[in-house]
Protein backbone atom coordinates (compact mmCIF):
# COMPACT_ATOMS: atom_id res chain seq x y z
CA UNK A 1 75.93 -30.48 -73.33
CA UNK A 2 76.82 -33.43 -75.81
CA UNK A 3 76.69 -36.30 -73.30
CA UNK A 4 79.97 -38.74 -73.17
CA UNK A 5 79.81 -42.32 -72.54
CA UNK A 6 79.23 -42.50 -68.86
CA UNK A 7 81.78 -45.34 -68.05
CA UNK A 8 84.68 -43.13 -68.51
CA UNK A 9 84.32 -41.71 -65.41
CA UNK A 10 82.52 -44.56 -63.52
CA UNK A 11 85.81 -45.07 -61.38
CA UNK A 12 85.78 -47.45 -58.25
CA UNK A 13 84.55 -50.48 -59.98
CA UNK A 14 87.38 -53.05 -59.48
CA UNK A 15 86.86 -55.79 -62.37
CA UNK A 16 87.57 -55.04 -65.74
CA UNK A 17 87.25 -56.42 -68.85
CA UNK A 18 89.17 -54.74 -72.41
CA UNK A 19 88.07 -56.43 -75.54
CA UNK A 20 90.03 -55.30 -79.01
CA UNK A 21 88.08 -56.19 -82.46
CA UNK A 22 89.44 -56.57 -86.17
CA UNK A 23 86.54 -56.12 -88.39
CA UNK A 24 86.49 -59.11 -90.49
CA UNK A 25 87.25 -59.12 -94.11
CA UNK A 26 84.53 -57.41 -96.72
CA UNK A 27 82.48 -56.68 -92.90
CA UNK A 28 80.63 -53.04 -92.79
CA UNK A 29 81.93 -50.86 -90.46
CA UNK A 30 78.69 -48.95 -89.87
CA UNK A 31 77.03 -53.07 -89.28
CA UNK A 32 80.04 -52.85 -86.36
CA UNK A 33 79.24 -49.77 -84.75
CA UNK A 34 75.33 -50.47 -84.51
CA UNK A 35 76.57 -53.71 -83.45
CA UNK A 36 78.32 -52.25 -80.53
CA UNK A 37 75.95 -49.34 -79.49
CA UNK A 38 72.90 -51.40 -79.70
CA UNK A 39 74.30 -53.82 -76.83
CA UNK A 40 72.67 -51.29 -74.47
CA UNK A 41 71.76 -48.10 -73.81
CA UNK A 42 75.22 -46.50 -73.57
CA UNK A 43 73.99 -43.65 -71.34
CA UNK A 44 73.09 -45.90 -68.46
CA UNK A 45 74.37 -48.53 -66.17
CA UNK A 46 72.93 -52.14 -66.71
CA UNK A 47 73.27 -55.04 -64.32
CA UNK A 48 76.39 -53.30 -63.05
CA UNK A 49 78.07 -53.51 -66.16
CA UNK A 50 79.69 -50.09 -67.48
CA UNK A 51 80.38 -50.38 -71.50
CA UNK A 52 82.78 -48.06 -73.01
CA UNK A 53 83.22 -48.28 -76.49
CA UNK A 54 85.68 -46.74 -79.22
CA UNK A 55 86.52 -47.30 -82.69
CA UNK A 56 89.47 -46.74 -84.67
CA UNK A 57 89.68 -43.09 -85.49
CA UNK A 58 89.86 -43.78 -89.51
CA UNK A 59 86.90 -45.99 -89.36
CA UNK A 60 85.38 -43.33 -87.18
CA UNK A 61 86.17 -40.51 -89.63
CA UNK A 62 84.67 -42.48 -92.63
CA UNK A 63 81.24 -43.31 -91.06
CA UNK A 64 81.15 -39.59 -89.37
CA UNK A 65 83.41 -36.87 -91.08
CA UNK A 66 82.86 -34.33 -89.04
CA UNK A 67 82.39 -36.63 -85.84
CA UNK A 68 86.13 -36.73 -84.73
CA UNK A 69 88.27 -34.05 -83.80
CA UNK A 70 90.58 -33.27 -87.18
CA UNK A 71 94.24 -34.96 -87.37
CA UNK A 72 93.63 -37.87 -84.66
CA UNK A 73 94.68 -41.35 -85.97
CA UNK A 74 95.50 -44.51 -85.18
CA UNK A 75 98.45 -46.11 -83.34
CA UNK A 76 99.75 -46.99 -87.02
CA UNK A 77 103.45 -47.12 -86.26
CA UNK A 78 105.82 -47.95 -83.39
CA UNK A 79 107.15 -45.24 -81.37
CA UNK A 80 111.06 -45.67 -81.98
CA UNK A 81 112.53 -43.96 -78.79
CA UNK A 82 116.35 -43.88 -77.82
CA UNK A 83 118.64 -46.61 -76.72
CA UNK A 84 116.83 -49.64 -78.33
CA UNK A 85 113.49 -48.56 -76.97
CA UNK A 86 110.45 -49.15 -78.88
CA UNK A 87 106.46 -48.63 -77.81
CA UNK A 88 104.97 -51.34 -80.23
CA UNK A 89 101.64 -50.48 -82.49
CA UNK A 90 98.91 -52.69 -82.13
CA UNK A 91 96.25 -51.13 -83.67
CA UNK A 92 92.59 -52.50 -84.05
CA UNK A 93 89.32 -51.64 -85.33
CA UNK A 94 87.69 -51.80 -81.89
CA UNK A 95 87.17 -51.67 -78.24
CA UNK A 96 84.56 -52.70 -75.95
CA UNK A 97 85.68 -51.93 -72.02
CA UNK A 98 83.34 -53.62 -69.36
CA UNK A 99 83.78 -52.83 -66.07
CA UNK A 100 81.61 -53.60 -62.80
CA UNK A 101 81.66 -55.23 -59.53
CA UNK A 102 82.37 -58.60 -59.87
CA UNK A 103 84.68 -60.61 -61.85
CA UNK A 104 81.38 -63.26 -62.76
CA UNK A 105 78.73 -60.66 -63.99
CA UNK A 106 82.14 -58.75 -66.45
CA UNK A 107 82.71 -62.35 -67.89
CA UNK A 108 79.16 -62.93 -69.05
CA UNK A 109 79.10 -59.56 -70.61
CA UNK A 110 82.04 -60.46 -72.45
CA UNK A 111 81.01 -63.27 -73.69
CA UNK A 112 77.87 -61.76 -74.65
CA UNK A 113 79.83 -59.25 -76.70
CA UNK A 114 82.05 -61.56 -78.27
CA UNK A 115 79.13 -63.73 -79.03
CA UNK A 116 76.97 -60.36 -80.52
CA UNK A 117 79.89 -59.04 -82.81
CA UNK A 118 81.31 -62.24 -84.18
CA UNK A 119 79.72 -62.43 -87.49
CA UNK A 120 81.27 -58.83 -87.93
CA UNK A 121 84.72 -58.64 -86.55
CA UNK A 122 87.35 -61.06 -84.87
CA UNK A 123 88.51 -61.05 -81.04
CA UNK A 124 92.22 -59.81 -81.59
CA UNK A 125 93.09 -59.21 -78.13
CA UNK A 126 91.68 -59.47 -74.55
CA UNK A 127 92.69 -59.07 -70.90
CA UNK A 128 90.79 -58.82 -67.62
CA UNK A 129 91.81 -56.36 -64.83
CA UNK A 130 91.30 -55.91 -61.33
CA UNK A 131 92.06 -53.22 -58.53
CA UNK A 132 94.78 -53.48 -56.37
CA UNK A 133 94.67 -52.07 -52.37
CA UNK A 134 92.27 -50.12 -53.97
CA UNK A 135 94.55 -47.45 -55.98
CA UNK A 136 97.58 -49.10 -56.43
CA UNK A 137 99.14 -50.45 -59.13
CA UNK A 138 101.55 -54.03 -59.26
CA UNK A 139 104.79 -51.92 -58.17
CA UNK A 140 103.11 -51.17 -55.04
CA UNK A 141 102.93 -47.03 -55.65
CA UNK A 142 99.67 -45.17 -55.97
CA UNK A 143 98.34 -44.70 -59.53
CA UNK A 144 96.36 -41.52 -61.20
CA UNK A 145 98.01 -39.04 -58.51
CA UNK A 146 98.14 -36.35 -60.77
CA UNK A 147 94.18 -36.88 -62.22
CA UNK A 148 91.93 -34.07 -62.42
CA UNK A 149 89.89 -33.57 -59.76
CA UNK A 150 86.03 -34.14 -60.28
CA UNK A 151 85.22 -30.52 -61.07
CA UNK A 152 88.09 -30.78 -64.04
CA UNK A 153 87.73 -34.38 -65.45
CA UNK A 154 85.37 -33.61 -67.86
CA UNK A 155 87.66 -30.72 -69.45
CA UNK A 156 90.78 -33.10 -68.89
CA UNK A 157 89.05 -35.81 -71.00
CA UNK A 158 85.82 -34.88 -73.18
CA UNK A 159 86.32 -32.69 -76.65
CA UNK A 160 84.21 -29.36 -76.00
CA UNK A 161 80.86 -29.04 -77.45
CA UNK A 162 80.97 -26.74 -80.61
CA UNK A 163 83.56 -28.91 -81.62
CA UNK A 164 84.06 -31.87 -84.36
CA UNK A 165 83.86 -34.95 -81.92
CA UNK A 166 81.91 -33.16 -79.01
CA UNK A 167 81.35 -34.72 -76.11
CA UNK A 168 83.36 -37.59 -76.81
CA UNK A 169 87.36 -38.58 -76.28
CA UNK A 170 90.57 -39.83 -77.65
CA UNK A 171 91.45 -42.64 -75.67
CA UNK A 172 95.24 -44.55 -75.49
CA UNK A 173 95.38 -47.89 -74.68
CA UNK A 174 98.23 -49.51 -73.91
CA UNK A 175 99.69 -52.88 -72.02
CA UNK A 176 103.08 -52.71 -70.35
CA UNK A 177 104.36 -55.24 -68.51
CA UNK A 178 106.48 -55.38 -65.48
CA UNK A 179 109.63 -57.06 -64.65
CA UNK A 180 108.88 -58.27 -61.52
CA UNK A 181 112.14 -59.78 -60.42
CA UNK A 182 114.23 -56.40 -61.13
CA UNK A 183 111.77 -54.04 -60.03
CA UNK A 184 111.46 -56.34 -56.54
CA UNK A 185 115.27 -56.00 -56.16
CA UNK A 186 115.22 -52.44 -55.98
CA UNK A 187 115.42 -50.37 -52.56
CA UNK A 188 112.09 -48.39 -51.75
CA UNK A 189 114.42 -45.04 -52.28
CA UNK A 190 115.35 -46.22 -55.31
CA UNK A 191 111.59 -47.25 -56.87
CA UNK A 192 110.57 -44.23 -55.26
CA UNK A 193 113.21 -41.93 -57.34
CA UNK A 194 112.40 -44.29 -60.53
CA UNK A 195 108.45 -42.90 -59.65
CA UNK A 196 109.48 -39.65 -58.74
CA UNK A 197 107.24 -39.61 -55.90
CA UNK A 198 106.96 -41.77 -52.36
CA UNK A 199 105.73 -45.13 -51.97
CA UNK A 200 103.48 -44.72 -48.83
CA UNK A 201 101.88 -41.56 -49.69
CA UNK A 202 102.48 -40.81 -53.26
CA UNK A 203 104.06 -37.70 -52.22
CA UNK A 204 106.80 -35.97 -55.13
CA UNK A 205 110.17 -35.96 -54.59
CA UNK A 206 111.88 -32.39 -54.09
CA UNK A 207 114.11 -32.31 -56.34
CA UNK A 208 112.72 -34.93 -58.16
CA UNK A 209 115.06 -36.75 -60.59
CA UNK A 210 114.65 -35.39 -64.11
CA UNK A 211 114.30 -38.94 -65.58
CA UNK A 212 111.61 -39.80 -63.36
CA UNK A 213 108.19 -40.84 -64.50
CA UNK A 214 106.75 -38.27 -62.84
CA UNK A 215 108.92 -35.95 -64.57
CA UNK A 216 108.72 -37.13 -68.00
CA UNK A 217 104.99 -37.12 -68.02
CA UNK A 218 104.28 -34.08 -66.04
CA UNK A 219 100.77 -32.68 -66.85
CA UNK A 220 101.70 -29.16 -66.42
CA UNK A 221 104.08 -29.80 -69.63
CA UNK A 222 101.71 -31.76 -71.98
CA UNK A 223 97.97 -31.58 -70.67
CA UNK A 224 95.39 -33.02 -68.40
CA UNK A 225 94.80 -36.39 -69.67
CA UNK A 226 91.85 -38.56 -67.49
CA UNK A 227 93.71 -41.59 -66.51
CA UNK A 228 91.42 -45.31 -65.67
CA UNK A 229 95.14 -47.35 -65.52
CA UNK A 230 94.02 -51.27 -64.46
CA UNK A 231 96.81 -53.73 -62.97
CA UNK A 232 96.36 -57.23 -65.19
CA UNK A 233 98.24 -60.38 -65.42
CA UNK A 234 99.20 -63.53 -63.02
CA UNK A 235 101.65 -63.12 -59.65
CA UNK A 236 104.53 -64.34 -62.39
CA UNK A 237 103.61 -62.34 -65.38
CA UNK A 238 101.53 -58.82 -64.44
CA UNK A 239 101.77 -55.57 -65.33
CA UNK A 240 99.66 -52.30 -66.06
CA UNK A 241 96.68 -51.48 -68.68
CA UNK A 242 97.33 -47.79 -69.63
CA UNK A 243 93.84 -46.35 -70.22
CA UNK A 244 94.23 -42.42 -71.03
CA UNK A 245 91.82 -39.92 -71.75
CA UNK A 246 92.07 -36.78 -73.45
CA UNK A 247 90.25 -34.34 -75.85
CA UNK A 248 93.09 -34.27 -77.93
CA UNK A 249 95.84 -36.92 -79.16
CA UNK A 250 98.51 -34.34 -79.15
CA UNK A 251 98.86 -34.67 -75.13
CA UNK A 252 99.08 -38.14 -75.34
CA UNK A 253 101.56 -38.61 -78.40
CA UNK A 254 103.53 -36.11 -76.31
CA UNK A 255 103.87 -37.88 -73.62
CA UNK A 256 104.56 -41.21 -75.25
CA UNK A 257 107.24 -39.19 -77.13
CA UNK A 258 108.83 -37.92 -73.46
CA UNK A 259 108.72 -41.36 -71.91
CA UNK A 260 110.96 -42.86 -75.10
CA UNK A 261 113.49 -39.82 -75.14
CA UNK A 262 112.19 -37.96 -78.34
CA UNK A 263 112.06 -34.54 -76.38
CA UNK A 264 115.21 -33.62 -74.37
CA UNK A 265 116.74 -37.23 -74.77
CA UNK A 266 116.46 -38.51 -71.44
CA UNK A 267 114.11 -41.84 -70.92
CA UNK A 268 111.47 -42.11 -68.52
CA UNK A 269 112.89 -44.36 -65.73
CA UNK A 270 110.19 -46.28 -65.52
CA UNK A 271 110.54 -47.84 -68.96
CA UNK A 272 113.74 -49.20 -67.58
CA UNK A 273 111.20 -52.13 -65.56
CA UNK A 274 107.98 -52.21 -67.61
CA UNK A 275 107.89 -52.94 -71.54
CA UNK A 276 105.01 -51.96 -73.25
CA UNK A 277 103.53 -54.45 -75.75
CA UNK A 278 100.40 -53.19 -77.33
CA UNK A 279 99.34 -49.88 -78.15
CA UNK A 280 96.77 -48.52 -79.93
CA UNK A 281 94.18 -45.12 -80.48
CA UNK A 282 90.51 -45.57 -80.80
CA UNK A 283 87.97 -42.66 -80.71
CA UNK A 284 85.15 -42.84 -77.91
CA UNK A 285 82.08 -41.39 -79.40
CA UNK A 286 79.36 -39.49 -77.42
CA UNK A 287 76.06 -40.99 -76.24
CA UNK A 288 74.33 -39.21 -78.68
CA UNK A 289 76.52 -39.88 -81.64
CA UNK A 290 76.12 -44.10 -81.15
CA UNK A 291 72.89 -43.54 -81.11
CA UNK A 292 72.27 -42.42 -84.42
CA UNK A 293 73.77 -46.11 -85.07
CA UNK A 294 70.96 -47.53 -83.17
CA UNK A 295 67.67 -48.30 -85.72
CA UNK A 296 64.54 -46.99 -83.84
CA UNK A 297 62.45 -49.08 -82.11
């Protein structure tokens, strides 16, 4: 088996770290990627640092034709759902995702990989993330109840060997944020039919309202998709750091689609309290495919 970056499924580490890149102007994007996979061995843990990297799927595709599954591309335009609402596109060249134990040991990685890449591309965006009562997000209700179990998260996430892309994954990164003061002023009953599901227990509502999040992203609709969601932000401005896996974009631009309205015209609930405000594609390469970035020794 084509082996996948191993941070992807390196859950239970509770400080994070997402770094977006622009490759600077008349840079090589081949100079970016051995950049990146040459920070360490991207098969292993180092110093309790996971590293999972991904690259915009054109750059991808030009450096490795047949290395990306065919038709994936980047976040290149806003979604335009219904009723003013708009999921904005934020695209970059880039990512570099630390995550580990500590807050201290993430930030000196960071700044190692800021400091490593700099003469090659520029820091467009960067936020730090931590665990919450260990799998809750900021409104209070349990996040990734509907992830595959341990025996499925490889199918839900990693592109089949055989195929273009094996072993690696089309990841979605977005940041929403929350509006604290009018999600707070809701009852529990009424967050929990917003959710779809119960605050204590992250049980689903029977019936559960049709414009619920839980409805409008059901699995069983659009695909498993391997979910790593991060709360981020201060006790005044916070919100949520979407982080979706899946072999294929289609079950992700589905659901984005569903959440806005673009499929039976009713608006996830949700987006009624959190506004996203970046949002971008990058392609997660195997283990084996950064390495042929990496010079031998």
């Amino acid at each position: 088996m084509t082996r996948p970056q191993s941070g992807i499924f390196a859950v239970g580490t509770p400080s994070h770290t997402y770094l977006e890149f622009d490759l600077r102007p008349g840079a090589d994007a081949a100079a970016l990627v051995t950049s990146i996979a040459g920070l360490r061995d991207p098969g292993s843990t180092v110093a309790g640092i996971d590293i999972v990297s991904g690259f915009r799927p054109e750059l991808w595709r030009r450096l490795r034709p047949d290395g990306i599954p065919p038709g994936v591309v980047g976040f290149n335009e806003p979604i335009e759902g219904i009723e003013g609402f708009t999921m904005p596109a934020t695209q970059h060249d880039a990512v570099v995702w630390l995550a580990g134990a500590s807050y201290d040991v993430v930030f000196d990685a960071a700044h190692r990989v800021i400091a490593t890449v700099a003469a090659l591309a520029t820091l467009a965006d960067e936020t730090a993330g931590w665990s919450y009562r260990a799998d809750r997000d900021l409104t209070g209700f349990i996040d990734g109840s509907e992830n595959p179990g341990w025996l499925d998260a490889a199918d839900a996430a990693l592109v089949a060997d055989g195929s273009p892309g094996a072993g690696g994954s089309v990841l979605l990164l977005q940041k929403w944020t929350h509006d604290v003061d009018r999600w707070e002023s809701l009852s529990v009953t009424s967050q929990e039919k917003v959710m779809g599901r119960t605050k204590p227990d992250s049980v689903e509502l029977d019936p559960r309202p049709s414009d619920s999040h839980v409805a409008r992203t059901d699995q069983d609709d659009f695909g498993d998709v391997f979910r790593r969601n991060m709360p981020f932000g201060t006790v005044s401005r916070h919100g949520t750091m979407f982080v979706g896996f899946s072999p294929e974009q289609r079950r992700l631009a589905r659901m984005l689609d569903s959440m806005a309205g673009r499929v039976n015209g009713q608006r996830d609930a949700l987006t009624r309290f959190t506004t996203p405000v970046t949002g971008a594609y990058y392609f997660v390469p195997s283990v084996d495919a950064l390495r042929e970035f990496v010079p031998a020794p």
